[in-house]
PDB file of N, CA and C in Angstrom:
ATOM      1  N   UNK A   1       0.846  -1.180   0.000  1.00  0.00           N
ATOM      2  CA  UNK A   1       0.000   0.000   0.000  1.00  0.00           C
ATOM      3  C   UNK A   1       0.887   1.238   0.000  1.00  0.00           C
ATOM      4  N   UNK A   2       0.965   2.374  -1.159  1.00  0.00           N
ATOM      5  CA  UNK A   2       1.579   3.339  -1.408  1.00  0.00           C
ATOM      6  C   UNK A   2       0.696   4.201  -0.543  1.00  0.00           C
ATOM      7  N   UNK A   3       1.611   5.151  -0.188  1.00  0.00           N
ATOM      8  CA  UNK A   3       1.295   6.512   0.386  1.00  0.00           C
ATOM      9  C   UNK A   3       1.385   7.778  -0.550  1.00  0.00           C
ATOM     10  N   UNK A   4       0.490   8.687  -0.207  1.00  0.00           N
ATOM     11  CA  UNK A   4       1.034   9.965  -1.061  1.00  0.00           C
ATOM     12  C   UNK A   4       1.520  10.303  -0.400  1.00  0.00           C
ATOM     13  N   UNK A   5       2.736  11.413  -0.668  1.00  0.00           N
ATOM     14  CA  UNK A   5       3.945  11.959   0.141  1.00  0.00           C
ATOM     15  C   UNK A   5       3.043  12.930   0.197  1.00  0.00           C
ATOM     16  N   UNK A   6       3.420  14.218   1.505  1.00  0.00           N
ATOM     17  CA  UNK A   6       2.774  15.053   1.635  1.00  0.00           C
ATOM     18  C   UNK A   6       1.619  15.251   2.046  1.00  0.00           C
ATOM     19  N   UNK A   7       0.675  14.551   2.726  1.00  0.00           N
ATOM     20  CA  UNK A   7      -0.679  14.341   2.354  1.00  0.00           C
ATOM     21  C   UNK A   7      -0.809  13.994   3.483  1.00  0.00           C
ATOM     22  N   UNK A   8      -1.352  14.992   5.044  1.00  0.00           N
ATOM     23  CA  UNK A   8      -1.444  14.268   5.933  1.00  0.00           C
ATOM     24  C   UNK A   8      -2.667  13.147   6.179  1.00  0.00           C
ATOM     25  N   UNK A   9      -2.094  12.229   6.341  1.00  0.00           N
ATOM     26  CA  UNK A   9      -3.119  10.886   6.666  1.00  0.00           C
ATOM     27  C   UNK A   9      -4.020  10.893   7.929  1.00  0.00           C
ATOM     28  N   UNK A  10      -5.624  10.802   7.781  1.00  0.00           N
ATOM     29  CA  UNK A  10      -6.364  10.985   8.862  1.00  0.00           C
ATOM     30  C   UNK A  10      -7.380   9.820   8.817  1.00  0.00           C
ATOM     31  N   UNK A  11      -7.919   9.575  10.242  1.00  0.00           N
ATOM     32  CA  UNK A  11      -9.441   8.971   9.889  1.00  0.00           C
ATOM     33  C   UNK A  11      -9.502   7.275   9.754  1.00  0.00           C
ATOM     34  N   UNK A  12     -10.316   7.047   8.929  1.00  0.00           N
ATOM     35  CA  UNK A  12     -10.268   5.548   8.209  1.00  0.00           C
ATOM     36  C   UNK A  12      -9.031   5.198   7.540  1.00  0.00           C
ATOM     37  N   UNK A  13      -8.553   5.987   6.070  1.00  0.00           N
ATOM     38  CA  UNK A  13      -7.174   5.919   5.898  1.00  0.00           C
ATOM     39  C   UNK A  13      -6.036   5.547   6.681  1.00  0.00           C
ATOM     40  N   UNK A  14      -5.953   6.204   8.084  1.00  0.00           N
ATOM     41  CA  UNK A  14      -4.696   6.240   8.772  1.00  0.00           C
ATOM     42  C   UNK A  14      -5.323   4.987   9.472  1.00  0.00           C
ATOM     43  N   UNK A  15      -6.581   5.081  10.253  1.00  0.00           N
ATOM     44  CA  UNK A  15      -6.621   3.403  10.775  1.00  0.00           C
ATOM     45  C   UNK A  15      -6.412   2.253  10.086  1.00  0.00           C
ATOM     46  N   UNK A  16      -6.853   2.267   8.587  1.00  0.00           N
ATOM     47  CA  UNK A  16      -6.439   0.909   7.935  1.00  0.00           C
ATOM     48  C   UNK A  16      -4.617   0.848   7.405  1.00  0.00           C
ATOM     49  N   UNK A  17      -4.462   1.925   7.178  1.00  0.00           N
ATOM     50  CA  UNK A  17      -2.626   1.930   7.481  1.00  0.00           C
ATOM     51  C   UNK A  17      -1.628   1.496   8.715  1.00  0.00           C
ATOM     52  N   UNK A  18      -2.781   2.167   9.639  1.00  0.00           N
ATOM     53  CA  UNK A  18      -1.882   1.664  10.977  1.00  0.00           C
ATOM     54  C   UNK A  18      -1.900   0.133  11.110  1.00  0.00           C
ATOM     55  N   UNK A  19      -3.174  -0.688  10.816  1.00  0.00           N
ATOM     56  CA  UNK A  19      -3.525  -2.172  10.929  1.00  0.00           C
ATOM     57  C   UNK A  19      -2.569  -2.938  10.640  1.00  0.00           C
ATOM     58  N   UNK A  20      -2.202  -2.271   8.742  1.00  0.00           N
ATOM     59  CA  UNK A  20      -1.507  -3.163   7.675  1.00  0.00           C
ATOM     60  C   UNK A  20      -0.458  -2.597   8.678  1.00  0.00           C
ATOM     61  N   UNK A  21       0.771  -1.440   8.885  1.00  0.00           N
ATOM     62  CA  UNK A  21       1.789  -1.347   9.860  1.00  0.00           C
ATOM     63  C   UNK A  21       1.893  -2.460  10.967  1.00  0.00           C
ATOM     64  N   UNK A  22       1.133  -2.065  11.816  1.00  0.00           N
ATOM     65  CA  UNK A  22       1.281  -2.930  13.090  1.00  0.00           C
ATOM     66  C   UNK A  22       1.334  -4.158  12.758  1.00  0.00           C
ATOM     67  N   UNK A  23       0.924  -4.940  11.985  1.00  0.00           N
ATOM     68  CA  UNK A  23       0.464  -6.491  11.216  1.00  0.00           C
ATOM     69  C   UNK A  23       2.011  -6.803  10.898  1.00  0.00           C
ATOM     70  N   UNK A  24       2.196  -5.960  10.221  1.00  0.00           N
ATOM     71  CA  UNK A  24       3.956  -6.427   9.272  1.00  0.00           C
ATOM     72  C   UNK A  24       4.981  -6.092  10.111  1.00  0.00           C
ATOM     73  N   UNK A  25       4.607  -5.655  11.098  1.00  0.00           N
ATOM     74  CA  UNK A  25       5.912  -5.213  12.123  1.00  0.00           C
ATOM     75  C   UNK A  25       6.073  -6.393  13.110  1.00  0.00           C
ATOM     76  N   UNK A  26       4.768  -6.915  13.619  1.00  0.00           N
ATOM     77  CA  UNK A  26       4.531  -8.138  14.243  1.00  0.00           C
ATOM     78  C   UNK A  26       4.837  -9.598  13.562  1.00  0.00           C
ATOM     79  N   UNK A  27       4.965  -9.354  12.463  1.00  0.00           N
ATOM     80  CA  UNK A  27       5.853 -10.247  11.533  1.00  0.00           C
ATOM     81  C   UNK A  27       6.866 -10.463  11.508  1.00  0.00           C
ATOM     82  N   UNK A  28       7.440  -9.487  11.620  1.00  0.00           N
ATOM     83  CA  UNK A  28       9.314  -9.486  11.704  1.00  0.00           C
ATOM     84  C   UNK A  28       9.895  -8.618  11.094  1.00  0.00           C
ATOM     85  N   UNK A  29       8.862  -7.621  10.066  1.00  0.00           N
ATOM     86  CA  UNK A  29       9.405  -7.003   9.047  1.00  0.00           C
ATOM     87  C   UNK A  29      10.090  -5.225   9.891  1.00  0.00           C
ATOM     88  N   UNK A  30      10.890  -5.085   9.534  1.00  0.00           N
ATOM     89  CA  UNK A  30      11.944  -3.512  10.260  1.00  0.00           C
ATOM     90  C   UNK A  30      10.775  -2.492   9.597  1.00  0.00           C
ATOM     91  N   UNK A  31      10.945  -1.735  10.599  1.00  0.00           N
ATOM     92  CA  UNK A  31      10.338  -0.647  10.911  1.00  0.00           C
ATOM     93  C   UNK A  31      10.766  -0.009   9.573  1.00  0.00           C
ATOM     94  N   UNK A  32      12.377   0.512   9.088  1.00  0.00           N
ATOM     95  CA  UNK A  32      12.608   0.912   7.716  1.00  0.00           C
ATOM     96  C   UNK A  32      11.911   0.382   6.519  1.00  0.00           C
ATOM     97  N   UNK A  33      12.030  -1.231   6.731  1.00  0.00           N
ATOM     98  CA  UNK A  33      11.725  -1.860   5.086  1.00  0.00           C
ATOM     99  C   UNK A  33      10.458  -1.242   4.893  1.00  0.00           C
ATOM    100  N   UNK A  34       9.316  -1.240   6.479  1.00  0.00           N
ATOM    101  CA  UNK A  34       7.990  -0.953   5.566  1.00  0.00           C
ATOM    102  C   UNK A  34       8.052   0.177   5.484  1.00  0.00           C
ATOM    103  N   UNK A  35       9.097   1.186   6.098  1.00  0.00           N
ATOM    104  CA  UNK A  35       8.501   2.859   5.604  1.00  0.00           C
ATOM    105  C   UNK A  35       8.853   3.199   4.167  1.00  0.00           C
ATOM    106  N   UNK A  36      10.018   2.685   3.475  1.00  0.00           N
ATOM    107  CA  UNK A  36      10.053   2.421   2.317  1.00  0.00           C
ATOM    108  C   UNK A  36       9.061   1.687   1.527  1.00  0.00           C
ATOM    109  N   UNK A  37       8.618   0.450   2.018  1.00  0.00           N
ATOM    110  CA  UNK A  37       7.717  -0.330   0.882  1.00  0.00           C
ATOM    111  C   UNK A  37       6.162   0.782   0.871  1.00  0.00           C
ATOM    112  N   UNK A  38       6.252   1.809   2.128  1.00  0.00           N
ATOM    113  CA  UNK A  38       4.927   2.205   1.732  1.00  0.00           C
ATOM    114  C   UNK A  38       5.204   3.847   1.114  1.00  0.00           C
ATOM    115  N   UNK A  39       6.875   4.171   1.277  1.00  0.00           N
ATOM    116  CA  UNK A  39       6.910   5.501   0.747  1.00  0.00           C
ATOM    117  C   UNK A  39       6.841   6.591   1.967  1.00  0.00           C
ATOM    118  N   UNK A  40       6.947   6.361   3.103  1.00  0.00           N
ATOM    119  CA  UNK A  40       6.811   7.196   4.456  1.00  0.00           C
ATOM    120  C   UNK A  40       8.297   7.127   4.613  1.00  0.00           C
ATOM    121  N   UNK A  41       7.946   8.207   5.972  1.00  0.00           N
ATOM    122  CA  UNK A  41       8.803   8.276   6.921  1.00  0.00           C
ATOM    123  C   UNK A  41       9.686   6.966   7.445  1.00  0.00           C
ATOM    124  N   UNK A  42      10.662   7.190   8.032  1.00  0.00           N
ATOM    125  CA  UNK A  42      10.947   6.004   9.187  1.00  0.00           C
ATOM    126  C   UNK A  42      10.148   6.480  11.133  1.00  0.00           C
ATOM    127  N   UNK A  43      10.202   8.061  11.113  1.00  0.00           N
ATOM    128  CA  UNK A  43       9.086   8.649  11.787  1.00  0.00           C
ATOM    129  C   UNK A  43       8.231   8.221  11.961  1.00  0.00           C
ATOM    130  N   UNK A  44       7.578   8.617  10.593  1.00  0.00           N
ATOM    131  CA  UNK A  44       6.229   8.195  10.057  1.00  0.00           C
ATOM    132  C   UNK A  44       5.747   6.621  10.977  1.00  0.00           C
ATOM    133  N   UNK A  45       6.565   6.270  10.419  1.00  0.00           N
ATOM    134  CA  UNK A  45       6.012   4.522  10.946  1.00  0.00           C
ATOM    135  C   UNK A  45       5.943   4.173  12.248  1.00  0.00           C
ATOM    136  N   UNK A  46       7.191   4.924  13.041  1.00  0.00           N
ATOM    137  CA  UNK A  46       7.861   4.717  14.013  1.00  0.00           C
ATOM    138  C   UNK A  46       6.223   5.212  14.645  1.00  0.00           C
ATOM    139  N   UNK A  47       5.681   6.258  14.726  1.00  0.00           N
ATOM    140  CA  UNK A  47       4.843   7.327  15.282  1.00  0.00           C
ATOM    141  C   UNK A  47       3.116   5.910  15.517  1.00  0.00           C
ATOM    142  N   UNK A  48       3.193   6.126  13.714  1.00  0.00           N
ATOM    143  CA  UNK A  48       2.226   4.820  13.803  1.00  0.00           C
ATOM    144  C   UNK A  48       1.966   3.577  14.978  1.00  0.00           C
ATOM    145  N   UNK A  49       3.626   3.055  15.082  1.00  0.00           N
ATOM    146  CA  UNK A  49       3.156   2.062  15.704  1.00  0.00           C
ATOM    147  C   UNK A  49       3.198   2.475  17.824  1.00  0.00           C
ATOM    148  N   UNK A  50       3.797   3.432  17.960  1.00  0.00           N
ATOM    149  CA  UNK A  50       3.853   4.190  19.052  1.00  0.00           C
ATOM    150  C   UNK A  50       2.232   4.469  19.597  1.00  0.00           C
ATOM    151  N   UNK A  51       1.733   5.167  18.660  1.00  0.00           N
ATOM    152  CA  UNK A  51       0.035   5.188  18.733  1.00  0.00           C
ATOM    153  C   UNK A  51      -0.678   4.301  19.300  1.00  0.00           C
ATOM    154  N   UNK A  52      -0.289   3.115  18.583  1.00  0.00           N
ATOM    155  CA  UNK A  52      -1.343   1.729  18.670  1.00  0.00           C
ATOM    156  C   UNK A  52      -0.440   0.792  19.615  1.00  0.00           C
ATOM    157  N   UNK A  53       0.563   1.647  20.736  1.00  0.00           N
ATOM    158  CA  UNK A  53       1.220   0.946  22.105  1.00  0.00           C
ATOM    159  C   UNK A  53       1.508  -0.391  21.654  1.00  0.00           C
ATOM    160  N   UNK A  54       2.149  -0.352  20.565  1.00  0.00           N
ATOM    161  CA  UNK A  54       3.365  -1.453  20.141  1.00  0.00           C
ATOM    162  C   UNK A  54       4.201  -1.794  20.815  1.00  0.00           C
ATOM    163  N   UNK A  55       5.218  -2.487  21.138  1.00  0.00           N
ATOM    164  CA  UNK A  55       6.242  -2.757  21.966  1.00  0.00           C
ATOM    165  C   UNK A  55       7.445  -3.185  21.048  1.00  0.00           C
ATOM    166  N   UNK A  56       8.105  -1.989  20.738  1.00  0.00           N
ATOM    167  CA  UNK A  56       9.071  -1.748  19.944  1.00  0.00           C
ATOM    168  C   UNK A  56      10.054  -2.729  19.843  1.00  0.00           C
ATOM    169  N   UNK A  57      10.856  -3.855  19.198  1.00  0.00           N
ATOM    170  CA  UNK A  57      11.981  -4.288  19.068  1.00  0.00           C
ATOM    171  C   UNK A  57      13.105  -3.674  19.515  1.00  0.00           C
ATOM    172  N   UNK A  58      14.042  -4.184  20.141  1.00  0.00           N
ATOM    173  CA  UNK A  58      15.138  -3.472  20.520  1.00  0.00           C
ATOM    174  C   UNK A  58      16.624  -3.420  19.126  1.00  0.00           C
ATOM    175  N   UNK A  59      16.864  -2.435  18.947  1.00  0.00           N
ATOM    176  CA  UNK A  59      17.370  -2.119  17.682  1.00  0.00           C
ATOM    177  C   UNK A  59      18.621  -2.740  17.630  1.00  0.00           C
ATOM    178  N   UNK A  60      19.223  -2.677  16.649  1.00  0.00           N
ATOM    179  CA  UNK A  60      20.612  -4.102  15.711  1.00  0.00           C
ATOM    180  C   UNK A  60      20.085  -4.859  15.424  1.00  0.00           C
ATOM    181  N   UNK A  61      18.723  -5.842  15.718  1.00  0.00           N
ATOM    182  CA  UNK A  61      18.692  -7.151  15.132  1.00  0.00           C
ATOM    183  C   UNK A  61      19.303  -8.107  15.921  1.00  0.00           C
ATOM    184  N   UNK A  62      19.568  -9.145  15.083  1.00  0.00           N
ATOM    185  CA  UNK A  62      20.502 -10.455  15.764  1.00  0.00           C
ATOM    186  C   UNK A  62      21.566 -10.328  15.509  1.00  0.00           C
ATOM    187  N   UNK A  63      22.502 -10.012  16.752  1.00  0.00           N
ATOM    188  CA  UNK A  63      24.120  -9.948  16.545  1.00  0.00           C
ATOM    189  C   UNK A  63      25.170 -11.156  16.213  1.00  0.00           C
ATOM    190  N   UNK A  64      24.382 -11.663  16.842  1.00  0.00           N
ATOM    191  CA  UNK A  64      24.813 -13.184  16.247  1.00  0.00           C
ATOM    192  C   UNK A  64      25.143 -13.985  15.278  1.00  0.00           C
ATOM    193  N   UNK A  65      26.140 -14.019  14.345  1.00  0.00           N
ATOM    194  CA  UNK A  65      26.018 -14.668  12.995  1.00  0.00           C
ATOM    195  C   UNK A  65      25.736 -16.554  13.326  1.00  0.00           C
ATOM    196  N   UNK A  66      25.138 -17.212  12.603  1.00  0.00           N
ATOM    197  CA  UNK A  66      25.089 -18.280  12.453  1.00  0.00           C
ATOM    198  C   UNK A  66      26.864 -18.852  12.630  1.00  0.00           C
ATOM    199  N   UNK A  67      27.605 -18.552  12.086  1.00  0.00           N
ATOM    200  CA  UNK A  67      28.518 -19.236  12.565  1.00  0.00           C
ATOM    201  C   UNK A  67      29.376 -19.329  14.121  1.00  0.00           C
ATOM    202  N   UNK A  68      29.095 -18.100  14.376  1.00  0.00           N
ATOM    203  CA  UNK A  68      29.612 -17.691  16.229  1.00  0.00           C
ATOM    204  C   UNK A  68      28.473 -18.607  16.807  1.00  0.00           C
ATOM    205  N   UNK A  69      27.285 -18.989  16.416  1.00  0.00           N
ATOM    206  CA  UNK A  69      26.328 -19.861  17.237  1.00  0.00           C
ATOM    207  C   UNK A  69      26.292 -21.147  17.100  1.00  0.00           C
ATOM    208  N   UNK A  70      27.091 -21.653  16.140  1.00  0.00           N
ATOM    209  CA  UNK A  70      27.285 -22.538  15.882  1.00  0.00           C
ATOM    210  C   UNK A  70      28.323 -23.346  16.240  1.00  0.00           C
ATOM    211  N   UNK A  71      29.510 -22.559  16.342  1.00  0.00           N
ATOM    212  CA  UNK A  71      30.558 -22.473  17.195  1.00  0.00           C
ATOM    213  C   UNK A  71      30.683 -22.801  18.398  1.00  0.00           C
ATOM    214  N   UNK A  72      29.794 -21.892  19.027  1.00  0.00           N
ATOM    215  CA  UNK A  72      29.673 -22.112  20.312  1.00  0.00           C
ATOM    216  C   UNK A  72      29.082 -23.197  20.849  1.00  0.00           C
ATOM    217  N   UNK A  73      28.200 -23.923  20.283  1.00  0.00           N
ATOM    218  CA  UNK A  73      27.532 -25.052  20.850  1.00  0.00           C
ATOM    219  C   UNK A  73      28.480 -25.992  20.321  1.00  0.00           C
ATOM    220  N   UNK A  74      29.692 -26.341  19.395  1.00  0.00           N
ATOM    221  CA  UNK A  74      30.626 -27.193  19.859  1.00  0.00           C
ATOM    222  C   UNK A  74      31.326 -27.569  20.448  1.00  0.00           C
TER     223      UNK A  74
END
């Protein structure tokens, strides 16, 4: 789902945006990939899911490469 740039989002619009957001974030997908796949902010999104008392991921990801974990359990 594209966004128009510029165009503040209100209402029904912004609730069925926030849904599809919150949905794909609870997936696994980064907060960046979807502000890009929808053309927003990283704000933007960030704000979204802040709204709807998300419980944010703690940022880097997995530091861990598959091989240091793999490693280690030998």
């Amino acid at each position: 789902m594209k966004v128009r740039k510029n165009v503040r989002i209100v209402g029904l619009e912004r609730a069925q945006l926030s849904a599809e957001v919150v949905r794909r974030y609870a997936a696994g997908e980064s907060v960046r990939g979807i502000a890009e796949s929808i053309g927003r902010s990283y704000g933007f999104v960030h704000r979204l899911l802040e709204e709807k008392q998300v419980t944010l991921r703690p940022r880097g990801g997995n530091r861990r490469s598959a091989c240091a974990t793999s490693a280690a359990t030998d």
